[in-house]
C-alpha atoms as a PDB file:
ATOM      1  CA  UNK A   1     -16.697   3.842  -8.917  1.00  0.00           C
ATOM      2  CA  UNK A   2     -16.510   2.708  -5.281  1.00  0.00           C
ATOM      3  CA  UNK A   3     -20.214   2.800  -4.985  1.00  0.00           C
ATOM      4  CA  UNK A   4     -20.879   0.404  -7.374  1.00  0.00           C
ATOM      5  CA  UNK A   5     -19.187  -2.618  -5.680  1.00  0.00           C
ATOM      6  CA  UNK A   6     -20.788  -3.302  -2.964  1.00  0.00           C
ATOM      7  CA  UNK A   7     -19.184  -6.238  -2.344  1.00  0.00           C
ATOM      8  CA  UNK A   8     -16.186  -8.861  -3.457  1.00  0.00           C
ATOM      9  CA  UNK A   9     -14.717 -12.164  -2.827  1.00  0.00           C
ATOM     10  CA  UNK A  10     -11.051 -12.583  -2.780  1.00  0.00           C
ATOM     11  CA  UNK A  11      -8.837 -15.674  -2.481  1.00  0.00           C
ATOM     12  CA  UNK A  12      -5.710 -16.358  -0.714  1.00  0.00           C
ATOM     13  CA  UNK A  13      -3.281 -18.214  -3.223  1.00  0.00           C
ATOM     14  CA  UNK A  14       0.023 -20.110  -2.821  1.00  0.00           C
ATOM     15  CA  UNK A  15       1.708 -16.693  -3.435  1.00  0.00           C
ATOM     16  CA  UNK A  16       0.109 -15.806   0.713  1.00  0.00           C
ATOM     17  CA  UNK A  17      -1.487 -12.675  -1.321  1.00  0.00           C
ATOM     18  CA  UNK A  18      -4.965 -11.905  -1.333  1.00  0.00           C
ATOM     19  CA  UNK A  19      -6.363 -11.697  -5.095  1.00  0.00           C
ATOM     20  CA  UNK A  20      -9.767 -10.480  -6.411  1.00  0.00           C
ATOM     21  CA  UNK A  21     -11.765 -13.242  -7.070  1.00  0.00           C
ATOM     22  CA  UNK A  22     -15.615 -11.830  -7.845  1.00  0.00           C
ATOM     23  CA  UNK A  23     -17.088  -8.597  -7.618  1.00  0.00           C
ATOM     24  CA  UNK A  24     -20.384  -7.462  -6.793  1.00  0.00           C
ATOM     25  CA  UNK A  25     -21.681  -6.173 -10.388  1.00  0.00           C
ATOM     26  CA  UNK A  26     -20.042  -6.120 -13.713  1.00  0.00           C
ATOM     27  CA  UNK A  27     -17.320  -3.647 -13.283  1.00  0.00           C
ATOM     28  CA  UNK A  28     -14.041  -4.575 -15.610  1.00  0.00           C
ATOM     29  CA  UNK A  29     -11.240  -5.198 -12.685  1.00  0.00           C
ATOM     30  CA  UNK A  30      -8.302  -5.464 -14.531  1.00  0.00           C
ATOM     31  CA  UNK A  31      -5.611  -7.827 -13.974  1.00  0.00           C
ATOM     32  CA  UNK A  32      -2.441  -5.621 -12.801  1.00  0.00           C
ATOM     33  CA  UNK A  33      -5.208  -4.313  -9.950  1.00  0.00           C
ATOM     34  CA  UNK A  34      -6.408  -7.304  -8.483  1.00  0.00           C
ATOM     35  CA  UNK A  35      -4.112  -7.755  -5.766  1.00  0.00           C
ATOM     36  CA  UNK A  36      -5.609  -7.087  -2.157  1.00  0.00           C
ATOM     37  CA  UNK A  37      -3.886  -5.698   0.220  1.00  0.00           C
ATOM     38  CA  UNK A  38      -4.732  -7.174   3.584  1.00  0.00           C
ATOM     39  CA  UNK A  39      -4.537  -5.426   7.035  1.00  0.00           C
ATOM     40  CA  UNK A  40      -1.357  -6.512   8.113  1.00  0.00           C
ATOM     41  CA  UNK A  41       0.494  -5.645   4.525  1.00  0.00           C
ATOM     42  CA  UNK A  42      -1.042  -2.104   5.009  1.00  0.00           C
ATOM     43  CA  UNK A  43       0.475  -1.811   8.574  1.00  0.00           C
ATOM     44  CA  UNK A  44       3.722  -2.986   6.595  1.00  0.00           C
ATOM     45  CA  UNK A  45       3.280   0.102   3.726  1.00  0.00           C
ATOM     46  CA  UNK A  46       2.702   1.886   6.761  1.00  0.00           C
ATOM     47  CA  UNK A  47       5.903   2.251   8.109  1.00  0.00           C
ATOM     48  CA  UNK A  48       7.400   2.387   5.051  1.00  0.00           C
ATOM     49  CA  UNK A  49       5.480   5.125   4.215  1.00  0.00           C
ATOM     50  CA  UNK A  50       6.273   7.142   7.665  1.00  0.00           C
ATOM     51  CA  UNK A  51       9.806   8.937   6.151  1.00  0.00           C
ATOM     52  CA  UNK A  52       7.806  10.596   3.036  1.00  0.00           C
ATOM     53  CA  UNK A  53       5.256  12.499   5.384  1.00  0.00           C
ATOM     54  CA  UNK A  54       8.413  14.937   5.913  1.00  0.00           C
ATOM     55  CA  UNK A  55       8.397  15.121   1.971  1.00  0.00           C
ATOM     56  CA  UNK A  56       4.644  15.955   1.187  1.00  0.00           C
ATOM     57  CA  UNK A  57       3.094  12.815   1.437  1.00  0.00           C
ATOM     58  CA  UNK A  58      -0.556  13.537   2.463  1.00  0.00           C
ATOM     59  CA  UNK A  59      -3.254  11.426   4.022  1.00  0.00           C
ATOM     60  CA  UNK A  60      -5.405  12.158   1.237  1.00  0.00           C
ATOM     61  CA  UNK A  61      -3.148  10.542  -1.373  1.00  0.00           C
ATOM     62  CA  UNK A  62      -3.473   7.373   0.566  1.00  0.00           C
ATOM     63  CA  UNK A  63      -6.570   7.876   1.138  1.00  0.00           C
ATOM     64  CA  UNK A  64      -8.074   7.966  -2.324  1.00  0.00           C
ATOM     65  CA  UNK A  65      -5.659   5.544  -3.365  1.00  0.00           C
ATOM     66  CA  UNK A  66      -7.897   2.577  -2.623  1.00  0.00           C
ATOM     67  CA  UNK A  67     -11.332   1.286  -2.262  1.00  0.00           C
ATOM     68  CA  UNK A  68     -11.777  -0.128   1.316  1.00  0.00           C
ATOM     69  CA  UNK A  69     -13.317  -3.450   2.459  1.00  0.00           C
ATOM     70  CA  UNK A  70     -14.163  -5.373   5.518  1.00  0.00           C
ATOM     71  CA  UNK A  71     -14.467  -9.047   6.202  1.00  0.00           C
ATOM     72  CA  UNK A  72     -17.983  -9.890   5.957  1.00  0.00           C
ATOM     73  CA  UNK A  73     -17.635 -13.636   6.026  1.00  0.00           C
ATOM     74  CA  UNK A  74     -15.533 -16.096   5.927  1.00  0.00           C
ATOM     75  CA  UNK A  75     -15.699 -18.743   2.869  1.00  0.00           C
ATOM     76  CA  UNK A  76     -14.387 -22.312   1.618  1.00  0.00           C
ATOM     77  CA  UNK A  77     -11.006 -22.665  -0.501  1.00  0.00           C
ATOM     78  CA  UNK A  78      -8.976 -19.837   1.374  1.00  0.00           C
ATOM     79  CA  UNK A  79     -11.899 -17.097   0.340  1.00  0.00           C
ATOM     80  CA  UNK A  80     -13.456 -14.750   2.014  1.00  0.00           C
ATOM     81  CA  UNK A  81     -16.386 -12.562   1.308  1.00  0.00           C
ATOM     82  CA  UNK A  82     -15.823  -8.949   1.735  1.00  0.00           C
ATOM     83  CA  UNK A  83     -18.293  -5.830   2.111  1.00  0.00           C
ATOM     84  CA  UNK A  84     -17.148  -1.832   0.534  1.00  0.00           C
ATOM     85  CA  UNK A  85     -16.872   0.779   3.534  1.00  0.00           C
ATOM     86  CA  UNK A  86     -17.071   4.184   3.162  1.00  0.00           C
ATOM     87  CA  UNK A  87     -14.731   4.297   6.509  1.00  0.00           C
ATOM     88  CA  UNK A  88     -11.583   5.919   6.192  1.00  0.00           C
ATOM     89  CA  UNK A  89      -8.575   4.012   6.969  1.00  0.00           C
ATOM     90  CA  UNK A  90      -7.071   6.300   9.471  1.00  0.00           C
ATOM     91  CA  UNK A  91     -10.226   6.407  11.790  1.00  0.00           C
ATOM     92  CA  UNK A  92     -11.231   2.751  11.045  1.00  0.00           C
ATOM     93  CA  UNK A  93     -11.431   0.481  14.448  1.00  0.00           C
ATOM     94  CA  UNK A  94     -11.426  -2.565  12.116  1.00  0.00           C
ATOM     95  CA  UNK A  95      -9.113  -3.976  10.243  1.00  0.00           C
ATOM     96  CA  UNK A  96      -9.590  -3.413   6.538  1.00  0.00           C
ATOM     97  CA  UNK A  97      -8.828  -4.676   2.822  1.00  0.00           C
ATOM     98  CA  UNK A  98      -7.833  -2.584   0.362  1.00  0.00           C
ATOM     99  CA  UNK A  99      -8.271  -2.730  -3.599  1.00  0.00           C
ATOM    100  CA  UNK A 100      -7.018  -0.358  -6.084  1.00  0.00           C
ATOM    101  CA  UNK A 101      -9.104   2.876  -7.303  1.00  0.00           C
ATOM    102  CA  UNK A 102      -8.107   2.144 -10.420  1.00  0.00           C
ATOM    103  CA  UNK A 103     -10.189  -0.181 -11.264  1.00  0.00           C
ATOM    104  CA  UNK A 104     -11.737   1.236 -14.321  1.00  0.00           C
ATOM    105  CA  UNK A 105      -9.454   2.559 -16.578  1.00  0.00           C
ATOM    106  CA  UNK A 106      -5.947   1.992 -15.044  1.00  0.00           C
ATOM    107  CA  UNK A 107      -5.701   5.977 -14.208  1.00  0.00           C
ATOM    108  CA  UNK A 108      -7.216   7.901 -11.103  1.00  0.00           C
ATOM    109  CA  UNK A 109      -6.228   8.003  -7.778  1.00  0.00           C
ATOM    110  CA  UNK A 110      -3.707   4.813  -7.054  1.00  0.00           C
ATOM    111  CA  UNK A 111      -2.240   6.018 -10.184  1.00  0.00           C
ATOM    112  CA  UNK A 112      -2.156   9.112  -8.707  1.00  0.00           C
ATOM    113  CA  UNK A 113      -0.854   8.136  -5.490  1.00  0.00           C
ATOM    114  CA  UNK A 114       2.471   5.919  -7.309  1.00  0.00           C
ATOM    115  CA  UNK A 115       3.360   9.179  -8.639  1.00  0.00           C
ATOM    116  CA  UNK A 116       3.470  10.584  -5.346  1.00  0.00           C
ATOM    117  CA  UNK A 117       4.829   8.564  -3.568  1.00  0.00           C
ATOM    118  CA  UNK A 118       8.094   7.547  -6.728  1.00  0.00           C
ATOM    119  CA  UNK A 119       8.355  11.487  -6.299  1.00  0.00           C
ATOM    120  CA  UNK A 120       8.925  11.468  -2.610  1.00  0.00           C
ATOM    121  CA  UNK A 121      10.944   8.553  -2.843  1.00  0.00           C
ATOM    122  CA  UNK A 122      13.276   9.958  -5.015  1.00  0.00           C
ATOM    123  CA  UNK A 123      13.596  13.412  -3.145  1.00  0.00           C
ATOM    124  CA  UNK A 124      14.289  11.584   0.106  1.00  0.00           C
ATOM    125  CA  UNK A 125      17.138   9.463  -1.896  1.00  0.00           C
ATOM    126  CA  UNK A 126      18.575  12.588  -2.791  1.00  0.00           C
ATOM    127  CA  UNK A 127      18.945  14.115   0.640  1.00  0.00           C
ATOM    128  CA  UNK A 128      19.811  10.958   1.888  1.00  0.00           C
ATOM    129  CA  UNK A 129      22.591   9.625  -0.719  1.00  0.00           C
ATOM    130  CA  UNK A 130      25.577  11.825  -1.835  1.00  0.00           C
ATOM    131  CA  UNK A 131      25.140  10.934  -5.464  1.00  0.00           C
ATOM    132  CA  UNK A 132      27.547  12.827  -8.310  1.00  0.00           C
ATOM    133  CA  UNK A 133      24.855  13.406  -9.990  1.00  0.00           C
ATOM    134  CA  UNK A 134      21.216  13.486  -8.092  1.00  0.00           C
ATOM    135  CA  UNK A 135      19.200  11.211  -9.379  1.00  0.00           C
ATOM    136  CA  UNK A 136      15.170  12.036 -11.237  1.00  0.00           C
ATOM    137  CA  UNK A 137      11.838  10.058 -11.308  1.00  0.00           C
ATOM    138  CA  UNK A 138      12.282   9.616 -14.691  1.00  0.00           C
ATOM    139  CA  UNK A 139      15.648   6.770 -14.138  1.00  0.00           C
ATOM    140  CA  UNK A 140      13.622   5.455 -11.345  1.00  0.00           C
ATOM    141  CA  UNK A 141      10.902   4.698 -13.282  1.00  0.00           C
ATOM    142  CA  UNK A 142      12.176   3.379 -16.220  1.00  0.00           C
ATOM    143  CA  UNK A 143      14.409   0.925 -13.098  1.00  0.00           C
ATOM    144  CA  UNK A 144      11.247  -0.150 -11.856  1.00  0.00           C
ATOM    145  CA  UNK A 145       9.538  -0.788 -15.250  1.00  0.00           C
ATOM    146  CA  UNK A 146      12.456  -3.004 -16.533  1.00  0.00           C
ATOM    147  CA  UNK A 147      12.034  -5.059 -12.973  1.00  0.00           C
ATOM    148  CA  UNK A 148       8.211  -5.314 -13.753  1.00  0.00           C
ATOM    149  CA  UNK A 149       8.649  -7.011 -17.249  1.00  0.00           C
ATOM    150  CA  UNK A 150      11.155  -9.192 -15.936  1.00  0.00           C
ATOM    151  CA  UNK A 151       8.962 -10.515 -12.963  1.00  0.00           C
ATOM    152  CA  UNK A 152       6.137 -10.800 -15.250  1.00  0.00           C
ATOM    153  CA  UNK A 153       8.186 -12.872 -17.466  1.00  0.00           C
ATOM    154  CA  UNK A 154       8.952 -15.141 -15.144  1.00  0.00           C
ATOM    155  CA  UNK A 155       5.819 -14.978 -12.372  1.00  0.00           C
ATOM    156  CA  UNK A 156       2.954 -13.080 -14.029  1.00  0.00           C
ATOM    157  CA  UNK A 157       1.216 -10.292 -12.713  1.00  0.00           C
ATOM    158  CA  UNK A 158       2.883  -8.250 -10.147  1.00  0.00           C
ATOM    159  CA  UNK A 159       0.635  -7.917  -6.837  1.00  0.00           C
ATOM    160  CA  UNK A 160       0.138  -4.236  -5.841  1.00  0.00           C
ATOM    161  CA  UNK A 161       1.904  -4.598  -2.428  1.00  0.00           C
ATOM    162  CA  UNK A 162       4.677  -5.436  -4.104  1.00  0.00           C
ATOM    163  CA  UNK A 163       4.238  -2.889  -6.540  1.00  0.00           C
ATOM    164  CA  UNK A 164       4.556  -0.346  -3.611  1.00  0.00           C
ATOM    165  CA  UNK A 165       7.043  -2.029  -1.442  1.00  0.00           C
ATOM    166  CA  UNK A 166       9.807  -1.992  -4.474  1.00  0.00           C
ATOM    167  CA  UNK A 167       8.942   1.906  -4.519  1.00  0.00           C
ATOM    168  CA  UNK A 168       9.151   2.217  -1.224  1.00  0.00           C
ATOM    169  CA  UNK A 169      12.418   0.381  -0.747  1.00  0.00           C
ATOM    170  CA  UNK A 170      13.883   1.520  -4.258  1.00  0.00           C
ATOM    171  CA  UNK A 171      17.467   2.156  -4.185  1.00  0.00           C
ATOM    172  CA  UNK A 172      19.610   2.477  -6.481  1.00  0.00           C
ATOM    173  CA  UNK A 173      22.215  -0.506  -6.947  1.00  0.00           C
ATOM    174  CA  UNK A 174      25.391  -0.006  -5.526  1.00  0.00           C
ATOM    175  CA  UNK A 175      24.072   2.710  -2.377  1.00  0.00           C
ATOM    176  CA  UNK A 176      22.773   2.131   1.113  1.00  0.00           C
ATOM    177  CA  UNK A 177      20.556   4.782   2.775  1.00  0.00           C
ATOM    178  CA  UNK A 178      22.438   6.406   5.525  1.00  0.00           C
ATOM    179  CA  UNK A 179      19.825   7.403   7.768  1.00  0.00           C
ATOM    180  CA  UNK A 180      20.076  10.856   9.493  1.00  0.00           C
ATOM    181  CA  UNK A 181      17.977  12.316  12.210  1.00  0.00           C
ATOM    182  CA  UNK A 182      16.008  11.366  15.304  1.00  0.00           C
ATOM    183  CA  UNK A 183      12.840  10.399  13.419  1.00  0.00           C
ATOM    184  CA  UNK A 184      15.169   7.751  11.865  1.00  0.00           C
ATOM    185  CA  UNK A 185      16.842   6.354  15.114  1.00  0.00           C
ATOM    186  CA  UNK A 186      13.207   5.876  16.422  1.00  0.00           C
ATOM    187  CA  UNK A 187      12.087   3.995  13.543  1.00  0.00           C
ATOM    188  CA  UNK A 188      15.118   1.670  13.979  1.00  0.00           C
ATOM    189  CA  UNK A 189      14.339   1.262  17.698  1.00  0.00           C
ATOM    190  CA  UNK A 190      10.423  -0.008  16.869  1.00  0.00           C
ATOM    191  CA  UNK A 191      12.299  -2.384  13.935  1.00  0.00           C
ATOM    192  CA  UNK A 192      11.613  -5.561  15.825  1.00  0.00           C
ATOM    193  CA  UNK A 193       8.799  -3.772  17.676  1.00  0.00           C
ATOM    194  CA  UNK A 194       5.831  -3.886  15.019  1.00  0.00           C
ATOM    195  CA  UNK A 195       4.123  -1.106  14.332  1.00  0.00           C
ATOM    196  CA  UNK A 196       3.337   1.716  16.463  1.00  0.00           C
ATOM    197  CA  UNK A 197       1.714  -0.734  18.833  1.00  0.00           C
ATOM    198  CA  UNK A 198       0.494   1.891  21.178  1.00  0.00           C
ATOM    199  CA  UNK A 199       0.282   5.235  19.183  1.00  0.00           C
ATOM    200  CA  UNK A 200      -0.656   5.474  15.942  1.00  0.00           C
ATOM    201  CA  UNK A 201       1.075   7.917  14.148  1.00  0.00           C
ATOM    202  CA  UNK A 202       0.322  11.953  13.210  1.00  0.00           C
ATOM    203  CA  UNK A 203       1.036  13.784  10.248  1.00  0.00           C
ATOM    204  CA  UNK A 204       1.219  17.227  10.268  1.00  0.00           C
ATOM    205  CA  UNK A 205      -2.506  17.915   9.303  1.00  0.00           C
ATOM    206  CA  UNK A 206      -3.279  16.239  12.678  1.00  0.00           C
ATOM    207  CA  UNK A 207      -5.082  12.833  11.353  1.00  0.00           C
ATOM    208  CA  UNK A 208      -4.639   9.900  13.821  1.00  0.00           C
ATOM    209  CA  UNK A 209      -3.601   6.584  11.828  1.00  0.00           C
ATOM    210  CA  UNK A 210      -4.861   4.327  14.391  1.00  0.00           C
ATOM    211  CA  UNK A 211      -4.563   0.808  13.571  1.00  0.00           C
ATOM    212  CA  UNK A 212      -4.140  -1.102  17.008  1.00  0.00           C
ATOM    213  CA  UNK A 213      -6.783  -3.338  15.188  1.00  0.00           C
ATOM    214  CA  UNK A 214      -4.766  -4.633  12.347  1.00  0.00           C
ATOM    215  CA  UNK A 215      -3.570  -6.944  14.947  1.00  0.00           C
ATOM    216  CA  UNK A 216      -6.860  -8.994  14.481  1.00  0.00           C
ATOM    217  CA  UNK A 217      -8.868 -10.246  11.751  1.00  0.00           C
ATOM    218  CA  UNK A 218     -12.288 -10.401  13.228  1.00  0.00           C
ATOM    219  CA  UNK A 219     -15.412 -11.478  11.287  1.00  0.00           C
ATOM    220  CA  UNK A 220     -17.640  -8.996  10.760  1.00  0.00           C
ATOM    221  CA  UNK A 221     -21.290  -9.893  12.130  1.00  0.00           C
ATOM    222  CA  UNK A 222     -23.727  -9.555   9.192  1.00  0.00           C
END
């Protein structure tokens, strides 16, 4: 599928979200996918993301998850015009958009990579949280299904960084997160920091997420 679009326009609305505006061919996007997420949203998912590495969150998963773009030009009415790369996201030295690969059908590999990362969620909850009774995917799911309906009710379609942030940040009502370990006191100490300004971050397969360059939003020279 990510061949076939070699290029797409997105707009920046009221909501400060990039949405998919045009695409290069005919390809059906449908609605709940056509959020963009920019470079510095990623760098937010990021470090959100850091904690479930230690629960078997791969690079892969993220990865695959999305279709990756880079600012080709810059257009009227808060668009811009942006080109598919084939670059991957931890090796990029640009900063880069990225769309859902689930463009098609509504199944592959973003819906591949929710599961992932609702599963790791909910595993790190449970070391984390001294419920009664631990809690499953299956009550976090159905939590954050109920919260979808009601924000569509009332906004419309749900932008995937939000979609991933409320996973990401899920807990359930009525808990805090105590968090344990020296992995979390350094994560508190870069809070007001931003991210990993100087470093990156490793996973355990050894892939460098470099992304000093999120800082800028260069246009790409075509």
């Amino acid at each position: 599928m990510s061949d076939k679009i070699e290029w797409c326009i997105a707009r920046l609305k009221n909501d400060y979200k990039w949405w998919l505006e045009k695409v290069s061919n005919d390809t059906h996007i449908d609605s709940d996918y056509a959020g963009i997420i920019d470079p510095r949203q990623f760098e937010y998912l990021i470090e959100l993301m850091l904690p479930l590495f230690d629960y078997g969150l791969r690079n892969e998963f993220v990865e695959g998850a999305f279709l990756k773009f880079r600012i080709l030009a810059e257009l009227s009415d808060n668009r811009i015009k942006l080109e598919f790369t084939p670059t991957k996201i931890h090796v990029s030295e640009e900063p880069l958009f990225l769309l859902p690969n689930n463009i098609a059908d509504n199944e592959g590999p973003y819906a591949e990579f929710i599961d992932h990362i609702i599963r790791f969620r909910v595993k790190l909850l449970n070391d984390s949280i001294d419920f009664k009774v631990p809690i499953n995917t299956e009550e976090v799911e159905e939590t954050l299904r109920e919260r979808y309906q009601e924000r569509y009710m009332e906004k419309g379609n749900m932008h995937v960084f939000d979609e991933i942030v409320d996973i990401l940040e899920y807990t359930p009502e009525g808990y805090d997160i105590v968090h344990k370990g020296e992995f979390d006191e350094e994560l508190d100490e870069r809070e007001n920091e931003g991210y990993m300004e100087d470093e990156g971050f490793e996973t355990e397969e050894g892939a460098d997420w470099d992304n000093e360059e999120l800082q800028k939003l260069e246009i790409v020279e075509q």
